[in-house]
C-alpha atoms as a PDB file:
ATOM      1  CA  UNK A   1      -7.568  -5.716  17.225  1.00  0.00           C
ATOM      2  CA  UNK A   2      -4.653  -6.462  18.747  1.00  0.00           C
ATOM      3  CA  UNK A   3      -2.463  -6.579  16.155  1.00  0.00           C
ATOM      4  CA  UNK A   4      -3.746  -3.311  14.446  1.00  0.00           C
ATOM      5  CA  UNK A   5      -3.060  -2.081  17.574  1.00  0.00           C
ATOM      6  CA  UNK A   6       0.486  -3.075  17.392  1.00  0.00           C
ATOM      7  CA  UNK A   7       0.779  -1.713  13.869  1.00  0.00           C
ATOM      8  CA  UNK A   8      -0.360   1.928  15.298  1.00  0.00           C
ATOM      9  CA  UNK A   9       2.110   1.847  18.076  1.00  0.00           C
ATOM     10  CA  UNK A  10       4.882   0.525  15.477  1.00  0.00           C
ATOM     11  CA  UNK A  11       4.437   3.020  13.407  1.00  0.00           C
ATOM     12  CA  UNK A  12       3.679   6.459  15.159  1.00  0.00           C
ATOM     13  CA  UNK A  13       6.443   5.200  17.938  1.00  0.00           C
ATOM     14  CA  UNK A  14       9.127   7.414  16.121  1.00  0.00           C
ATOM     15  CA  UNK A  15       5.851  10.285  16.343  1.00  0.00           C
ATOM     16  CA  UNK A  16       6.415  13.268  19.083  1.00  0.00           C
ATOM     17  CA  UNK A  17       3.963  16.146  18.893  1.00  0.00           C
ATOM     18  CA  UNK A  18       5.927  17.769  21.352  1.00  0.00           C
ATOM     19  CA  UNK A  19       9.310  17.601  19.256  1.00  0.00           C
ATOM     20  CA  UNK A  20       7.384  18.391  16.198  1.00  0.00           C
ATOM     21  CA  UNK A  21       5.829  21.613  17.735  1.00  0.00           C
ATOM     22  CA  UNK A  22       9.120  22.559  19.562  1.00  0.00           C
ATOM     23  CA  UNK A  23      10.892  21.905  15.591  1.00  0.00           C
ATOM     24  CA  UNK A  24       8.137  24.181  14.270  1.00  0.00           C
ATOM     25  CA  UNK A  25       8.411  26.885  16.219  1.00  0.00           C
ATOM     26  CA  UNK A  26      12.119  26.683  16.146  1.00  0.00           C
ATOM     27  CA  UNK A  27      12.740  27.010  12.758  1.00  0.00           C
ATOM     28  CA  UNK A  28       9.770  29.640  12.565  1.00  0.00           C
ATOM     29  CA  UNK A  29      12.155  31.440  15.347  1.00  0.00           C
ATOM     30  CA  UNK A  30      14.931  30.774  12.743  1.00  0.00           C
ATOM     31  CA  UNK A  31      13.126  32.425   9.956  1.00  0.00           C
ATOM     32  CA  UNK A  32      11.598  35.553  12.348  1.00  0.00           C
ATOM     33  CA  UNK A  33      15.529  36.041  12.730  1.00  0.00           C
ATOM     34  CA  UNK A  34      16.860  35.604   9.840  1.00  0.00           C
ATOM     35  CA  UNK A  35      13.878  37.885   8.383  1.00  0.00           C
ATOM     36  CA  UNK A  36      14.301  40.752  11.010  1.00  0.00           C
ATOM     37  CA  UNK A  37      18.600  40.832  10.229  1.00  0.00           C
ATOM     38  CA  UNK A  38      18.243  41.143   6.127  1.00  0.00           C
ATOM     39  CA  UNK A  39      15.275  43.584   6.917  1.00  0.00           C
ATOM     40  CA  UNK A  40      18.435  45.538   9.236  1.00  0.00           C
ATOM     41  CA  UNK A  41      20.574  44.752   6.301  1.00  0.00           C
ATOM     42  CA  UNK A  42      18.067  46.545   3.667  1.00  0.00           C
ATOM     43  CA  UNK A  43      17.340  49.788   6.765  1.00  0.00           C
ATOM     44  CA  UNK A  44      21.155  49.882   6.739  1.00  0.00           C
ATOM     45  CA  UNK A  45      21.753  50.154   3.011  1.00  0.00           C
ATOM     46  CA  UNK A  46      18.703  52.383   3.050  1.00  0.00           C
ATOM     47  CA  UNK A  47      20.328  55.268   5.818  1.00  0.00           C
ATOM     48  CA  UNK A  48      23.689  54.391   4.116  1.00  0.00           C
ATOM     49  CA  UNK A  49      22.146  55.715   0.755  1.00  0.00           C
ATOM     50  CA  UNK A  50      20.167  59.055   2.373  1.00  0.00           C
ATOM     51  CA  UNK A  51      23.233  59.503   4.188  1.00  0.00           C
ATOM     52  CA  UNK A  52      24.767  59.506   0.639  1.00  0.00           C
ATOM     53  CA  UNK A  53      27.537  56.795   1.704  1.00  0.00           C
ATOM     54  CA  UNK A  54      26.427  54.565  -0.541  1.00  0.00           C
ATOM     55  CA  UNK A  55      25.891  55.439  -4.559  1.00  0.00           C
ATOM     56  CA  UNK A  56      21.799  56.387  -4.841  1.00  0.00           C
ATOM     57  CA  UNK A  57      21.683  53.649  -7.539  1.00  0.00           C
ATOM     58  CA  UNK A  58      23.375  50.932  -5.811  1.00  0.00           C
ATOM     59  CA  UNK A  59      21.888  51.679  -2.639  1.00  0.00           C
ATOM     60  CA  UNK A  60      18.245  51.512  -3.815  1.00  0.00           C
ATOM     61  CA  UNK A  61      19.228  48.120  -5.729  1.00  0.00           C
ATOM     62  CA  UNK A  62      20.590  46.374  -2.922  1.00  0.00           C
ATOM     63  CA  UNK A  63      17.927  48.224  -0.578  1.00  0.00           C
ATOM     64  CA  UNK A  64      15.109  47.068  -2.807  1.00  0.00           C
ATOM     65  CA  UNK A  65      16.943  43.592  -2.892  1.00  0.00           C
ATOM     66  CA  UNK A  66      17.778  42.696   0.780  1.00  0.00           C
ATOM     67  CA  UNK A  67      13.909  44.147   1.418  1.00  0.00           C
ATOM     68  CA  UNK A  68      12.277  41.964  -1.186  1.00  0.00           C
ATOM     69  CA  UNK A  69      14.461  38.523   0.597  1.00  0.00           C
ATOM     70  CA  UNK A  70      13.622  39.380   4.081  1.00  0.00           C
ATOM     71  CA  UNK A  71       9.608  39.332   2.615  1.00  0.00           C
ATOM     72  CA  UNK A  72      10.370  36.587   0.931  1.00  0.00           C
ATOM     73  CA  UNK A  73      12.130  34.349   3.117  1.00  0.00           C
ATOM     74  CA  UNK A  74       9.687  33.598   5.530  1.00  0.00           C
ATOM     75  CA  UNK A  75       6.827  32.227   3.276  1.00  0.00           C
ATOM     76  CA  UNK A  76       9.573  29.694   1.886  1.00  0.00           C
ATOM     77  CA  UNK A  77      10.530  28.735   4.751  1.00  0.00           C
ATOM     78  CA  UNK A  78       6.915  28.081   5.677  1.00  0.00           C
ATOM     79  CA  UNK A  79       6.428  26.043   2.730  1.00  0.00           C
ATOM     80  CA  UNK A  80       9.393  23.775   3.397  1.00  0.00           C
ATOM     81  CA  UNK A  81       8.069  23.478   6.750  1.00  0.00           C
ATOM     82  CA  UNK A  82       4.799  22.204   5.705  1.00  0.00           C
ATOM     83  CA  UNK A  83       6.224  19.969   3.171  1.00  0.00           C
ATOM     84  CA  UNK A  84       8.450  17.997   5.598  1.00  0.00           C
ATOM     85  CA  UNK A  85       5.644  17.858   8.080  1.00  0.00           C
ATOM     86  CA  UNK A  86       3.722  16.399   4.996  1.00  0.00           C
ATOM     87  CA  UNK A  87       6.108  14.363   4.105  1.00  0.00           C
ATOM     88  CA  UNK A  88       6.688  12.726   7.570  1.00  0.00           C
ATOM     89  CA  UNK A  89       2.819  12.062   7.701  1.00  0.00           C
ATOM     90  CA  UNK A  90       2.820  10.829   4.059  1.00  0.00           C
ATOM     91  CA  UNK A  91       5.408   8.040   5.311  1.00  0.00           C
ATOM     92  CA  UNK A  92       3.359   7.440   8.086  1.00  0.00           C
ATOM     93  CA  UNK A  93       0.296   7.014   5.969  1.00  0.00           C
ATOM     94  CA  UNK A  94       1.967   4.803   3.853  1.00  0.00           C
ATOM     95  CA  UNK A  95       3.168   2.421   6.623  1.00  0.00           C
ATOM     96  CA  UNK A  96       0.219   1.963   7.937  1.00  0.00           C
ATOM     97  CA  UNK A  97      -1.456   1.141   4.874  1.00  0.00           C
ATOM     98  CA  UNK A  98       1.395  -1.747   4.136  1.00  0.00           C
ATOM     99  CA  UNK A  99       1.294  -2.969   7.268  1.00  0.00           C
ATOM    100  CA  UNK A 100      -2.764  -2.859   6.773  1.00  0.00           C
ATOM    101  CA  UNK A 101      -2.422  -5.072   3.883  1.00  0.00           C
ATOM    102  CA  UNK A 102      -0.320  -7.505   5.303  1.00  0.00           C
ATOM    103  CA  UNK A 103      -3.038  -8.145   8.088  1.00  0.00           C
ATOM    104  CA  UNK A 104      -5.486  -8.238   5.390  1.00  0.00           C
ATOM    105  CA  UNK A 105      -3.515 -10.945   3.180  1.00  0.00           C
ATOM    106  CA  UNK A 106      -2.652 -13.059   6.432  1.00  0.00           C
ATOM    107  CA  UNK A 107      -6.359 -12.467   7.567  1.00  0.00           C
ATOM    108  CA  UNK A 108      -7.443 -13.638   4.220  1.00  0.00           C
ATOM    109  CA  UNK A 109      -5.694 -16.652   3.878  1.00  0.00           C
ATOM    110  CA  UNK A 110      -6.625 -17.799   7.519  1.00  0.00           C
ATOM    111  CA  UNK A 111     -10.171 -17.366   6.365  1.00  0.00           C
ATOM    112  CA  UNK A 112      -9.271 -19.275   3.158  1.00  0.00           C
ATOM    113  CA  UNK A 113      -7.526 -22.525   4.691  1.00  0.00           C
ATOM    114  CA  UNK A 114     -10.214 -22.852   7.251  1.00  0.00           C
ATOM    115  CA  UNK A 115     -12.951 -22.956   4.815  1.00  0.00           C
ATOM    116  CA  UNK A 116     -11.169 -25.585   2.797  1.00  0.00           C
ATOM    117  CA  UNK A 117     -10.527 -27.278   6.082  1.00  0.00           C
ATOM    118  CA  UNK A 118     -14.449 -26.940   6.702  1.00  0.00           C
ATOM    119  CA  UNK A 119     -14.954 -28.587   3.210  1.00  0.00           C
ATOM    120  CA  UNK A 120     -12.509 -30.987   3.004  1.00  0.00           C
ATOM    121  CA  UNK A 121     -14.417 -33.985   4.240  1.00  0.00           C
ATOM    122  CA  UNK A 122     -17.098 -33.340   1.649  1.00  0.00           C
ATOM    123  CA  UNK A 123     -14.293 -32.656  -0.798  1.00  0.00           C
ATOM    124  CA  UNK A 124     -12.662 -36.392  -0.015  1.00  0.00           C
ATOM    125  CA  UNK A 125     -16.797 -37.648  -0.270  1.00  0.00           C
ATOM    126  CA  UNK A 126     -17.292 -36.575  -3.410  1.00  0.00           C
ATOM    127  CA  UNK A 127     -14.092 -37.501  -4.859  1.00  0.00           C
ATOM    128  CA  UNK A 128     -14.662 -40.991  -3.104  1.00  0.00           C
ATOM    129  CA  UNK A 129     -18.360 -41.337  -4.730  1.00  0.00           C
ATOM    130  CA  UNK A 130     -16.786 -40.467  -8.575  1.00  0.00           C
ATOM    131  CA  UNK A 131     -14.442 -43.408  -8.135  1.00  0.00           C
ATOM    132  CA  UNK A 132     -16.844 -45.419  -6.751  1.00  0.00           C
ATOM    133  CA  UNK A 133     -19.328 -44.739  -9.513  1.00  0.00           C
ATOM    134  CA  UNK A 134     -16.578 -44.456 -11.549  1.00  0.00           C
ATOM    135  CA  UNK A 135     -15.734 -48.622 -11.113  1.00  0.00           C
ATOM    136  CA  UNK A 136     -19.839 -49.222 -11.370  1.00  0.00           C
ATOM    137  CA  UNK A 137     -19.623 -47.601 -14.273  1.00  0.00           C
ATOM    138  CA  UNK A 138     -16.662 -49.471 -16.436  1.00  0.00           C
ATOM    139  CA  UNK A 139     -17.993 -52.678 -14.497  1.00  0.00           C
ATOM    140  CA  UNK A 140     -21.337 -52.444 -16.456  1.00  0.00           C
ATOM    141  CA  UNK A 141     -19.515 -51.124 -19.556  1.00  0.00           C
ATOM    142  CA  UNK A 142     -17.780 -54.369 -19.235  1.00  0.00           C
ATOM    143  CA  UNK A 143     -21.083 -56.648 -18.438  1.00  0.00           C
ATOM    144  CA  UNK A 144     -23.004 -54.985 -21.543  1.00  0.00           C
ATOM    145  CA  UNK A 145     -19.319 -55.960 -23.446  1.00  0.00           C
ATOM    146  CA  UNK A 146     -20.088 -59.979 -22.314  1.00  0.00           C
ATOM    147  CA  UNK A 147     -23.937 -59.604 -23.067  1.00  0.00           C
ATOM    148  CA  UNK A 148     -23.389 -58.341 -26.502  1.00  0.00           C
ATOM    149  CA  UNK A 149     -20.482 -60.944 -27.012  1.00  0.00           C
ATOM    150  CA  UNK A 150     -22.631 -63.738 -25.961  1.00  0.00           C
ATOM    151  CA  UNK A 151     -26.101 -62.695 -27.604  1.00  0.00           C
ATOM    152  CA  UNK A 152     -23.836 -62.221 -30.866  1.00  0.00           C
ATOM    153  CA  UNK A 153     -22.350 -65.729 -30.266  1.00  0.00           C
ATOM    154  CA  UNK A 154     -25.575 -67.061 -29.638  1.00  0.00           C
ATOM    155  CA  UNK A 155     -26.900 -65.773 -33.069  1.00  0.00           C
ATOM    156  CA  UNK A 156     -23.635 -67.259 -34.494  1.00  0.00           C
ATOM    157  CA  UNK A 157     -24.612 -70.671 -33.275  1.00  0.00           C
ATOM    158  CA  UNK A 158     -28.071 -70.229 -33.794  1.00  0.00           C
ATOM    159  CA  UNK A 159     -27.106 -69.389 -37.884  1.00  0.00           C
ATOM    160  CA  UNK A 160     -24.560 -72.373 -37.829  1.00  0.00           C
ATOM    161  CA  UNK A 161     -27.833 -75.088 -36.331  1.00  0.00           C
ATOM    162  CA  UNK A 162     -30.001 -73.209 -39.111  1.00  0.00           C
ATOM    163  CA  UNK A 163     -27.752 -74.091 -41.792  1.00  0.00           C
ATOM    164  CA  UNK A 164     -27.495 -78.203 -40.887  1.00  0.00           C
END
């Protein structure tokens, strides 16, 4: 909650539709102008050439040439357009996914600590009972030691009073 909360604000805080929309249609303005004056350019070489100021060759080339960049120009600018506008949300995206990830990591080891701090007293049980059973267990490897080393004395003297 409150935290992803924070992350949202954090991270579209530098966002401004109304910037973005007023950028957008500026530089579409931009590119409506720059279009219309090469297509004035190419109308100009055009009456220059019928008006046979300008050489019928070089007039259609350059004619043909400022025409074909005033097309042009707008759908490039469109594309860079898009791609910044991409690109700023592609940044975006990516912050929030990083900052997603350190919730999750924090959120994860919370949840981990507090289920070892849910099993820890069973932990120190256990590990209490295997010493304990532990010390019953070399205390009877140690009593069947003394059994065998007095039954096998006890055969020893037994032998010994055979043999008198």
């Amino acid at each position: 909650s409150k935290m992803m909360t924070c992350i949202k604000q954090d991270i579209l805080s530098n966002y401004d539709p109304i910037r973005e929309d007023q950028d957008m249609k500026s530089s579409l303005k931009q590119t409506i102008v720059a279009s219309g004056c090469i297509h004035v350019g190419a109308l100009t070489s055009g009456v220059c050439t019928a008006l046979e100021v300008l050489d019928l060759t070089m007039g259609c080339i350059s004619t043909s040439i400022l025409m074909s960049l005033g097309i042009a120009i707008v759908p490039y600018q469109n594309k860079q357009t898009v791609s910044k506008m991409e690109s700023a949300w592609e940044e975006r995206s990516q912050a929030l996914v990083e900052s997603m990830d350190v919730v999750h990591r924090k959120e994860m080891t919370r949840i981990q600590r507090r289920i070892m701090d849910g099993v820890a007293p069973y932990t120190r049980y256990v590990k209490t009972e295997k010493e304990r059973v532990e010390g019953l267990m070399r205390l009877c490897d140690d009593c069947q030691l003394v059994v065998h080393s007095t039954l096998y004395a006890l055969c020893q003297d037994r032998r010994i009073g055979m043999n008198y």
